[in-house]
Protein backbone atom coordinates (compact mmCIF):
# COMPACT_ATOMS: atom_id res chain seq x y z
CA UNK A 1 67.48 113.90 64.58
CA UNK A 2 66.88 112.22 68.27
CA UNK A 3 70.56 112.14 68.59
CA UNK A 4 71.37 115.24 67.67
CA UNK A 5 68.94 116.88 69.93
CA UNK A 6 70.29 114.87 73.12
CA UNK A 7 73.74 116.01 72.17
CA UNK A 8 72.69 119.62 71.25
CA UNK A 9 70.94 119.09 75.30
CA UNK A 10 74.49 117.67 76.61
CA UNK A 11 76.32 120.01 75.14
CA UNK A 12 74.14 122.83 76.42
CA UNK A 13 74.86 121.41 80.13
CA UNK A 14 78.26 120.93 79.74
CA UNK A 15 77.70 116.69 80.01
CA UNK A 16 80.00 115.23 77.56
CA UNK A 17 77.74 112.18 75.55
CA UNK A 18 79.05 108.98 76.08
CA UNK A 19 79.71 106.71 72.67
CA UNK A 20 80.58 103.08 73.68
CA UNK A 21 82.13 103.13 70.39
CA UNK A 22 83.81 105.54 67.62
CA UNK A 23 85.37 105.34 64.84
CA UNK A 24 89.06 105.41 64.24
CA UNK A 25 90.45 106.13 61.07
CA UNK A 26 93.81 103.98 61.84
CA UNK A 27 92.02 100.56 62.24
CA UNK A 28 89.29 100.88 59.46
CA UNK A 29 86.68 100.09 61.88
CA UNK A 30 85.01 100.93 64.88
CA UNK A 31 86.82 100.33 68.48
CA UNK A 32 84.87 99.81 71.66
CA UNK A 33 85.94 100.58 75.30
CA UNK A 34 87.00 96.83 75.60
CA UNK A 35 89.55 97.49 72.52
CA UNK A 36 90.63 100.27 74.47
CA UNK A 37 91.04 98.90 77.80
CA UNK A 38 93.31 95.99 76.17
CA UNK A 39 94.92 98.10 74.51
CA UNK A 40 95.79 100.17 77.47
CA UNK A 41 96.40 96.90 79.65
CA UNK A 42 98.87 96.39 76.97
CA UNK A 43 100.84 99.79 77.23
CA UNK A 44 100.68 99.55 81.26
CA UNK A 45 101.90 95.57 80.53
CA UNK A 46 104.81 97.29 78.73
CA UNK A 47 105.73 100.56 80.90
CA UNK A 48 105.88 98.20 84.29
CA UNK A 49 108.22 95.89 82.69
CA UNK A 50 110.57 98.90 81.21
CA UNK A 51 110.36 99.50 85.22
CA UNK A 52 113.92 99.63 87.15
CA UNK A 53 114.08 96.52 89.37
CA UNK A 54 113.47 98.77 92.72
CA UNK A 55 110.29 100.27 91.57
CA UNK A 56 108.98 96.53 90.45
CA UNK A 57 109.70 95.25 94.41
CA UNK A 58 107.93 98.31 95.57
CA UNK A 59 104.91 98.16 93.31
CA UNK A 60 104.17 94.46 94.21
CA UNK A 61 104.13 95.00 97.38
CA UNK A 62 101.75 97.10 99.18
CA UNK A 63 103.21 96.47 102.54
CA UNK A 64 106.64 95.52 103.96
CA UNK A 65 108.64 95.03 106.83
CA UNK A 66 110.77 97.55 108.87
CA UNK A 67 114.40 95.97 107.59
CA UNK A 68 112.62 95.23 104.25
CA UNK A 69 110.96 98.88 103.46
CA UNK A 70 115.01 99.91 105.28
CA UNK A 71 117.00 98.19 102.94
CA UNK A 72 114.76 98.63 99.35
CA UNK A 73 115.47 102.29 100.29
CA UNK A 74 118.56 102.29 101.32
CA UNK A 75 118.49 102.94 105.12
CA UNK A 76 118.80 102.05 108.48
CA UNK A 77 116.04 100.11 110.65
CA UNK A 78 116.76 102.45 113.14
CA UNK A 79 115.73 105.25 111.02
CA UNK A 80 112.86 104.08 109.47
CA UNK A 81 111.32 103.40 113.22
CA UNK A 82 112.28 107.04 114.08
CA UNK A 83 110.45 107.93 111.10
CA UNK A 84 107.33 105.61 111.82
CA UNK A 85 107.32 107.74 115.01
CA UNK A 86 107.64 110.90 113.57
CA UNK A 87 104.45 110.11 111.30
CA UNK A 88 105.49 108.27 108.45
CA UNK A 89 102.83 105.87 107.09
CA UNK A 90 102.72 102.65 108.86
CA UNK A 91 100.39 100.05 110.99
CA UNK A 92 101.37 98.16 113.89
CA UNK A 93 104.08 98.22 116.28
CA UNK A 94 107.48 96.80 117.09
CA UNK A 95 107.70 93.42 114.94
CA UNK A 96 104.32 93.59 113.50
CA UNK A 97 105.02 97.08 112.04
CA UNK A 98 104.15 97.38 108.64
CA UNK A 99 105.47 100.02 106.42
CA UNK A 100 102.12 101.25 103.64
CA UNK A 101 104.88 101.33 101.07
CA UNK A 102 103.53 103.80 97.98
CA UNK A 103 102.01 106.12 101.23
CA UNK A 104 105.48 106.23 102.95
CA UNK A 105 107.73 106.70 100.08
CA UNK A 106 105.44 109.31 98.72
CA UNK A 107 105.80 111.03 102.40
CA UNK A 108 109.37 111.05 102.27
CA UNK A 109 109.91 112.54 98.70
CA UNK A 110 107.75 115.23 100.23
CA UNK A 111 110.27 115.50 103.12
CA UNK A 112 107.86 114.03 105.74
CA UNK A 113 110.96 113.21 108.20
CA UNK A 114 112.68 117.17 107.93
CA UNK A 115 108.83 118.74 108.32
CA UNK A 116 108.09 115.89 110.79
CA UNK A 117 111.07 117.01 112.82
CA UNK A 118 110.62 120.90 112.93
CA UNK A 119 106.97 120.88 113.75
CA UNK A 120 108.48 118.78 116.46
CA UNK A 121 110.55 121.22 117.59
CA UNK A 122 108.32 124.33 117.29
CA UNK A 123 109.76 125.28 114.19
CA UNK A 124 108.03 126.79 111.41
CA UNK A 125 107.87 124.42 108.10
């Protein structure tokens, strides 16, 4: 009766009530948050090594060089410098520059360097 006052009360604010464990009709049994976070460690254990070999040196790596971020994505130094200049993620400067991988390739998928260039040039985006 306790319990189903408090949830009545949750439910009545809109504050979901937390159950460290449940049921589940496919194992028999009860399953607690640490059988779920293994089993999702397990599924993540699985997707990164379905991964294409690209996207395996990029996720290990949080930073990377100028040539090294260059050549995993398949351009020049030169470029990504300009790019680094134009806004692109990074920290440090000529050899010590370090490209914040995930942050820069996420920038340009979102076409960071075009953007970058005409709000350079007083263009509108």
């Amino acid at each position: 009766m306790l319990v189903t006052r408090a949830r009545e009360a949750s439910e009545q604010r809109e504050v979901p009530v937390l159950r460290p464990e449940r049921f589940t009709a496919a194992t028999g049994g009860f399953m607690t948050v640490r059988d779920d976070l293994l089993a999702l460690r397990a599924r993540l254990d699985e997707i990164l090594t379905s991964l294409p070999d690209d996207v395996k040196k990029t996720s290990e790596r949080r930073y990377m060089t100028v040539p090294e971020f260059a050549e995993l994505r398949g351009y020049s130094s030169r470029t990504i410098r300009d790019w680094c200049e134009l806004g692109m993620p990074h920290s440090g400067d000529g050899k010590g520059r370090r490209i914040h991988v995930a942050e820069a390739i996420a920038w340009i998928e979102a076409g960071g360097p075009r953007r970058a260039r005409m709000a350079r040039n007083g263009d509108a985006a």
